[in-house]
N, C-alpha and C. Protein backbone atom coordinates (compact mmCIF):
# COMPACT_ATOMS: atom_id res chain seq x y z
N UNK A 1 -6.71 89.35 -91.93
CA UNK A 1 -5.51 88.62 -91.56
C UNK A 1 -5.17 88.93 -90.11
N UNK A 2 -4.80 88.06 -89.81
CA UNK A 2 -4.50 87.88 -88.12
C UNK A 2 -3.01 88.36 -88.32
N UNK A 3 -2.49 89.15 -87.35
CA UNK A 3 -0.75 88.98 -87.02
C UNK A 3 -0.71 90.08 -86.14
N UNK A 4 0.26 89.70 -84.80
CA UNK A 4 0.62 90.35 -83.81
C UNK A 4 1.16 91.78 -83.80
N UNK A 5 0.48 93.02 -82.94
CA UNK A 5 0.77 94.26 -83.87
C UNK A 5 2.21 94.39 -83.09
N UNK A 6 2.59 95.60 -83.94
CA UNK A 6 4.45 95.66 -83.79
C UNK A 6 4.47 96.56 -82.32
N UNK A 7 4.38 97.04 -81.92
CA UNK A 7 4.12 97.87 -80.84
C UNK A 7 4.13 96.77 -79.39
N UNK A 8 4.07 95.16 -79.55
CA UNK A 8 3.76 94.79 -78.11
C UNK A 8 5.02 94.85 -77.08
N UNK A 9 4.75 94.83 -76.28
CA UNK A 9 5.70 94.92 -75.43
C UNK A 9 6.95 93.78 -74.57
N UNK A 10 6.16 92.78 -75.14
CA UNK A 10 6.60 91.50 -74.19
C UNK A 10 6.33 90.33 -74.93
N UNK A 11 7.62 89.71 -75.94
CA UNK A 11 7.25 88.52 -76.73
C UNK A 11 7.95 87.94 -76.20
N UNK A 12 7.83 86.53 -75.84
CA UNK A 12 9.06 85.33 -75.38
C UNK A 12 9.39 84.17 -76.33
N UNK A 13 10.58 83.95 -76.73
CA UNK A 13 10.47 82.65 -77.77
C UNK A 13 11.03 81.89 -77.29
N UNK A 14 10.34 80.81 -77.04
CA UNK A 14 11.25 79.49 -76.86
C UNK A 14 12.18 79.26 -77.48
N UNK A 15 13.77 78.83 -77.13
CA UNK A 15 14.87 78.61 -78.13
C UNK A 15 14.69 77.38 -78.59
N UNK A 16 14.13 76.27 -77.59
CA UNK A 16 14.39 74.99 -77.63
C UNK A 16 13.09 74.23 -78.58
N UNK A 17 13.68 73.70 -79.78
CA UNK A 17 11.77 73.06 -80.47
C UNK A 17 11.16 72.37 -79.41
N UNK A 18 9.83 71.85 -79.78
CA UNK A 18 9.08 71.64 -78.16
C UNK A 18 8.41 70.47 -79.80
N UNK A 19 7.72 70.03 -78.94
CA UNK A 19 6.71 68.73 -79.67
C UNK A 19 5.24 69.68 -79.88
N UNK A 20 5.08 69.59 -81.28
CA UNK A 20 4.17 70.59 -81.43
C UNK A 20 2.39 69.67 -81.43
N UNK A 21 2.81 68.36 -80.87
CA UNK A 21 1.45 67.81 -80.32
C UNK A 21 0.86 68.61 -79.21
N UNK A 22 1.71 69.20 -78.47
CA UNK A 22 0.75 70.13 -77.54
C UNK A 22 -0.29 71.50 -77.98
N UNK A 23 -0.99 71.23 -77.11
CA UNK A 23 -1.50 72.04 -77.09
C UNK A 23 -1.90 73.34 -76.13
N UNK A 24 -2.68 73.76 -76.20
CA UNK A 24 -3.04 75.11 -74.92
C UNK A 24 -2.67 74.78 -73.59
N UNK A 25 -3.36 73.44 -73.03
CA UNK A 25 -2.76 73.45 -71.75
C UNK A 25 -1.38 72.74 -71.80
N UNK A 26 -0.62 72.02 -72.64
CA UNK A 26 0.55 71.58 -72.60
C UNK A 26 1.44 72.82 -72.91
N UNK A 27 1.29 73.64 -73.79
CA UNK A 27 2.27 75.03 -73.59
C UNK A 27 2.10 75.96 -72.79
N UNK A 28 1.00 76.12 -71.94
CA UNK A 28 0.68 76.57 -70.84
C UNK A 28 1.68 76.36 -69.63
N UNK A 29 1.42 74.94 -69.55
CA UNK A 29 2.18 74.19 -68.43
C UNK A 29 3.89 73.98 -68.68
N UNK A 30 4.34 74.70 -69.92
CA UNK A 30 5.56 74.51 -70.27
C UNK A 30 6.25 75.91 -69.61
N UNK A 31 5.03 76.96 -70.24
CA UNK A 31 5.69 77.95 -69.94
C UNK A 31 5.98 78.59 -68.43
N UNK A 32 4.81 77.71 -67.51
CA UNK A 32 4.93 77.88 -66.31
C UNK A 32 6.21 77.46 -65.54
N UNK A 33 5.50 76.21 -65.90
CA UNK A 33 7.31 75.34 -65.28
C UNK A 33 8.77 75.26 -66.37
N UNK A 34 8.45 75.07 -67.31
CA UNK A 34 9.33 74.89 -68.31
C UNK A 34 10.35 76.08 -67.69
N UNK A 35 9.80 77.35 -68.59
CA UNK A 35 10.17 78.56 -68.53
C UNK A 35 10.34 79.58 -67.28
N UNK A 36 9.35 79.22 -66.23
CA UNK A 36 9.53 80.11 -65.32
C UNK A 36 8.77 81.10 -64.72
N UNK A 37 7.73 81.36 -66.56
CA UNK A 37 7.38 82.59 -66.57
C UNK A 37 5.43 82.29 -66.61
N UNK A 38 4.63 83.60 -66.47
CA UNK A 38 3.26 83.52 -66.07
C UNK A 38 2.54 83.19 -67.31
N UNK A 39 1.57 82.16 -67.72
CA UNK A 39 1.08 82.62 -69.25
C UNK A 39 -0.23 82.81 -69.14
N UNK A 40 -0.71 83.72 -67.84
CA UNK A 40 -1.20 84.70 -68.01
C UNK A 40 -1.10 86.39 -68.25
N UNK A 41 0.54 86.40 -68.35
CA UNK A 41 1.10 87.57 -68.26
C UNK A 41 0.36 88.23 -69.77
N UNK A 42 0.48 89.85 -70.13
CA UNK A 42 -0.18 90.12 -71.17
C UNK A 42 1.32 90.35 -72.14
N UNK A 43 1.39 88.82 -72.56
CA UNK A 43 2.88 88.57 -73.26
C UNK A 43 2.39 87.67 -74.30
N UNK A 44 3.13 87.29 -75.14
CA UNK A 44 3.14 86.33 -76.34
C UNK A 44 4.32 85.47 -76.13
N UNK A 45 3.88 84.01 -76.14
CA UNK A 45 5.18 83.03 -75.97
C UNK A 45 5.14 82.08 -77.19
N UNK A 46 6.34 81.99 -78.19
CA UNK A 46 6.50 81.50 -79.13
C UNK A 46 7.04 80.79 -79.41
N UNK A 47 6.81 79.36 -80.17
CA UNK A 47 7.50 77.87 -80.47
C UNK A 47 7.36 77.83 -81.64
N UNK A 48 8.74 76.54 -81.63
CA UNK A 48 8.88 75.90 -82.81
C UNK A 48 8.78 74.77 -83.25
N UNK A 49 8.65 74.09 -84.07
CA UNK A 49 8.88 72.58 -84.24
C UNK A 49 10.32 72.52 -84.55
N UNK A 50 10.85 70.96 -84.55
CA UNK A 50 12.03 70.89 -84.47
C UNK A 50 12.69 71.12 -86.27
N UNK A 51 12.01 71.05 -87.15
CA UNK A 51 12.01 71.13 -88.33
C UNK A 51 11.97 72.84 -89.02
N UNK A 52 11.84 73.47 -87.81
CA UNK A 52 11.39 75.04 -87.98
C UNK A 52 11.16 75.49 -88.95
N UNK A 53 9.84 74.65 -89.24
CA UNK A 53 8.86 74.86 -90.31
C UNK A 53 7.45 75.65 -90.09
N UNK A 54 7.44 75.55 -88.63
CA UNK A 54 5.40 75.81 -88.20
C UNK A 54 6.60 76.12 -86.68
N UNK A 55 5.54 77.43 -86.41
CA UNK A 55 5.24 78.45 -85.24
C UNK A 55 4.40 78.26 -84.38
N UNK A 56 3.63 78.03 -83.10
CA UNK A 56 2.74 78.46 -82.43
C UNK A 56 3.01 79.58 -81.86
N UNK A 57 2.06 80.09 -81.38
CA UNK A 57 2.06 81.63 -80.06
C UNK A 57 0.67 81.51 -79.68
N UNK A 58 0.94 81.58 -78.30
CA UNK A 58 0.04 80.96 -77.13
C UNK A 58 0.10 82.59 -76.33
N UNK A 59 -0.92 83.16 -75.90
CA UNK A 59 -1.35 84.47 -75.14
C UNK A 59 -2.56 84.06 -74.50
N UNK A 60 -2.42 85.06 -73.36
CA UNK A 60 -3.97 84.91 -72.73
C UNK A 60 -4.37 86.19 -73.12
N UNK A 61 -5.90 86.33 -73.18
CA UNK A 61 -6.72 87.14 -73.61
C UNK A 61 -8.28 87.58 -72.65
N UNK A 62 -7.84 88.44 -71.70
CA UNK A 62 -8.54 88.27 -70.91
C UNK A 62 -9.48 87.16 -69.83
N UNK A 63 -10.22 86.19 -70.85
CA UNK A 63 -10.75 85.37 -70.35
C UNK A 63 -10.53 83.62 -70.64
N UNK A 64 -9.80 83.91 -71.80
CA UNK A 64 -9.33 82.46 -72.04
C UNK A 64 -8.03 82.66 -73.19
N UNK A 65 -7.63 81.60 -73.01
CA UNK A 65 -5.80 81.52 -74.35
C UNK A 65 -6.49 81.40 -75.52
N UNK A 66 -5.89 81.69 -76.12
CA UNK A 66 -5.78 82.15 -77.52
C UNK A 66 -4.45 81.27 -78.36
N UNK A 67 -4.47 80.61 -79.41
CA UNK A 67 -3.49 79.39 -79.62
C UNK A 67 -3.21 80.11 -81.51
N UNK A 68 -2.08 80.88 -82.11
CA UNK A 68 -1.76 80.97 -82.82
C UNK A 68 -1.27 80.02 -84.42
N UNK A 69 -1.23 79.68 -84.99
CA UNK A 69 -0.28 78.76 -85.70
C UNK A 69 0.13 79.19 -87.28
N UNK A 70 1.38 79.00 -87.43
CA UNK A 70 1.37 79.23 -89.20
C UNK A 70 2.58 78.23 -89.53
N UNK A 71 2.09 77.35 -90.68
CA UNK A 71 2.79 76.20 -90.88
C UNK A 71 3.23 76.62 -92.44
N UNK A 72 4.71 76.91 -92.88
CA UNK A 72 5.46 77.26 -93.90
C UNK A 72 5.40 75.74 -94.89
N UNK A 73 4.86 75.87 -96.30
CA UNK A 73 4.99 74.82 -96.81
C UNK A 73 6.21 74.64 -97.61
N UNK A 74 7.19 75.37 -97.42
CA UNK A 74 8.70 75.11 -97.98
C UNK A 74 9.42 76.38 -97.23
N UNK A 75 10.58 76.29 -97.13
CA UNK A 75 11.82 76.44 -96.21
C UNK A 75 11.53 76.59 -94.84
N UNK A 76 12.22 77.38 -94.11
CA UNK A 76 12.49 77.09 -92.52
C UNK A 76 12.25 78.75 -92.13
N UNK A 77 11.39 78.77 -90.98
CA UNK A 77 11.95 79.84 -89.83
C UNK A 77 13.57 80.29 -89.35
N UNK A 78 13.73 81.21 -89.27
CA UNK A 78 15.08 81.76 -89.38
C UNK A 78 15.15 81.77 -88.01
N UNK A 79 15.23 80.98 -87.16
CA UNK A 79 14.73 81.04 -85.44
C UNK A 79 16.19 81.69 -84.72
N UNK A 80 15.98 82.09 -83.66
CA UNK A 80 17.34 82.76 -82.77
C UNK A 80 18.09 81.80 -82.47
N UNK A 81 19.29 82.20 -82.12
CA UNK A 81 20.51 80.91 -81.55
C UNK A 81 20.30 80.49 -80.31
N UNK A 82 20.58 79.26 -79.90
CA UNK A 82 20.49 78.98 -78.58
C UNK A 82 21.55 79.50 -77.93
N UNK A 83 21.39 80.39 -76.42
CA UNK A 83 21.87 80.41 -75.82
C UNK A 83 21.91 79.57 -74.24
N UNK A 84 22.33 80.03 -73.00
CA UNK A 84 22.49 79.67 -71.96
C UNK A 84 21.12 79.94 -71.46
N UNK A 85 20.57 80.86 -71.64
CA UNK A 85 18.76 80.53 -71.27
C UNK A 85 17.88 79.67 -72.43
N UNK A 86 16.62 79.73 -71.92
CA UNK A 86 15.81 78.55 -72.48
C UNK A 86 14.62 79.58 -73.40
N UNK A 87 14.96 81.34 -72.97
CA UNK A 87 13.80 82.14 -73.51
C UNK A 87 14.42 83.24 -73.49
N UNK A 88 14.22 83.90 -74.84
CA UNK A 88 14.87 85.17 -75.64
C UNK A 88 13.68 86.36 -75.55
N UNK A 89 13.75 87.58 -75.05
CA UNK A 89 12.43 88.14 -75.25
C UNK A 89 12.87 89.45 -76.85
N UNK A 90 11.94 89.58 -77.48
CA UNK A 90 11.85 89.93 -78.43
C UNK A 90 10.80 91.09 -78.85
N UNK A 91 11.04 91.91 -80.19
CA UNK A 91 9.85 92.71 -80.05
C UNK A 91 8.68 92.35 -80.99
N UNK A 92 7.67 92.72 -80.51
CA UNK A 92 6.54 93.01 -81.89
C UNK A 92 6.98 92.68 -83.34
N UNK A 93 7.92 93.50 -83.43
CA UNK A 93 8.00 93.80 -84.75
C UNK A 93 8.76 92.71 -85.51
N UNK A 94 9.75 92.57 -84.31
CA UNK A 94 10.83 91.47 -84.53
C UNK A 94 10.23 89.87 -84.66
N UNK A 95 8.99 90.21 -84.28
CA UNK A 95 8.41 88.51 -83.91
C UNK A 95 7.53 88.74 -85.49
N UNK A 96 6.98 89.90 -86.31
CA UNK A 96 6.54 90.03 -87.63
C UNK A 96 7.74 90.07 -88.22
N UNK A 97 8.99 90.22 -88.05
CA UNK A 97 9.91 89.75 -89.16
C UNK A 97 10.20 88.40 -89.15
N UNK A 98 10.29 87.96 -88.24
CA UNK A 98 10.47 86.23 -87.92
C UNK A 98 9.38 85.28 -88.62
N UNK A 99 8.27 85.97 -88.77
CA UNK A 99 7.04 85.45 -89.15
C UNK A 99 7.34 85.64 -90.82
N UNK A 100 7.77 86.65 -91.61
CA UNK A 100 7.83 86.89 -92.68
C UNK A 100 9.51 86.47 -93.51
N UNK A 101 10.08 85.41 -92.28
CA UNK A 101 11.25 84.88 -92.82
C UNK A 101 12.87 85.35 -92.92
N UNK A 102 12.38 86.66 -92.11
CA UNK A 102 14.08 87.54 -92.19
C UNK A 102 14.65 86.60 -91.14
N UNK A 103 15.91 87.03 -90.88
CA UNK A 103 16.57 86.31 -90.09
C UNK A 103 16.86 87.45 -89.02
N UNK A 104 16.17 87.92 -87.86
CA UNK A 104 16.46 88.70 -86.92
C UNK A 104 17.41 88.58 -86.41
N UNK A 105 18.51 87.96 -86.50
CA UNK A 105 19.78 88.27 -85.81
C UNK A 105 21.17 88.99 -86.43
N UNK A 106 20.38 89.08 -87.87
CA UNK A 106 20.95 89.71 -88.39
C UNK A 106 21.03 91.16 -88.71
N UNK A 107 20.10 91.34 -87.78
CA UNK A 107 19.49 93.05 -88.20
C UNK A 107 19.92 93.88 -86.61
N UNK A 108 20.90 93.51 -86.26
CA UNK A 108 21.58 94.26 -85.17
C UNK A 108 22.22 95.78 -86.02
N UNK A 109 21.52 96.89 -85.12
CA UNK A 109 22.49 98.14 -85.99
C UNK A 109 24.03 98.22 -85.49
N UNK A 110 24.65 98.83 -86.03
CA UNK A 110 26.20 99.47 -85.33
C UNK A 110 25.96 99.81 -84.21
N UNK A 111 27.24 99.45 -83.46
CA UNK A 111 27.54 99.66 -82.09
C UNK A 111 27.60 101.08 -81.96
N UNK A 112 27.16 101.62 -80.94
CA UNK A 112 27.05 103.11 -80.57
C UNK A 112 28.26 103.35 -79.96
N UNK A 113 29.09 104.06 -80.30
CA UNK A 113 30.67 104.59 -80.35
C UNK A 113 30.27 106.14 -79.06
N UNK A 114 30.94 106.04 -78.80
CA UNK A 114 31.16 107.52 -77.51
C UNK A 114 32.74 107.43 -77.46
N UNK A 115 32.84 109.18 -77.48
CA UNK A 115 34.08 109.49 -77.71
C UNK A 115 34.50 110.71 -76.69
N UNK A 116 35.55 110.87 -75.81
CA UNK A 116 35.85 112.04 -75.09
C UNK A 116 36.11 113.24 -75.92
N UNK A 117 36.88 112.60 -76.51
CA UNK A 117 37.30 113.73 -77.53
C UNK A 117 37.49 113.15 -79.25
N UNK A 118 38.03 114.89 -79.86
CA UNK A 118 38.63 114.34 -80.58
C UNK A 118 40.27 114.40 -81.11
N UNK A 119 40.73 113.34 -81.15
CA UNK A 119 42.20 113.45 -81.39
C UNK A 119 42.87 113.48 -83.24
């Protein structure tokens, strides 16, 4: 079984669904201009269809891209909220919970409290 190990350092997800007729060089060329960002960087950049049913993840791999896909035959990807950017970066692990249907935005721990004293 193929799946991205938890440890990487640099995942990017597209917020926005994209037309999942593309392919390697059309998400290539998205992520360049679209996004901003290199997709030769040693990163993982991840889409959705608008139905957020099926995933791609597009990486380069030394010598040529590498084109991911897993298409859910009932319910939906639990995908991140859109914000004011167009790309959320994420971890490893977080991009294998996304893959296995949790809803990562829900798995924020408690706010870390600091205290001078105590009263």
């Amino acid at each position: 079984m193929m799946r991205p190990a938890n440890n990487l350092l640099e995942v990017y997800v597209c917020l926005e669904p994209i037309d999942f007729r593309k392919g390697i060089n059309g998400l290539a060329a998205l992520i360049e201009a679209g996004l901003g960002l290199s997709p030769f960087a040693a990163a993982l950049y991840v889409f959705s269809n608008q139905r957020r049913n099926q995933v791609k993840i597009l990486y380069w791999e030394r010598n040529g891209f590498c084109l991911w896909q897993k298409r859910l035959e009932q319910e939906r990807f639990h995908w991140l909220r859109r914000t004011d950017s167009k790309v959320e970066m994420i971890s490893g692990q977080q991009l294998n919970w996304l893959l296995d249907g949790y809803d990562i935005a829900r798995f924020k721990p408690h706010k870390t409290l600091q205290y001078s004293c105590i009263s």
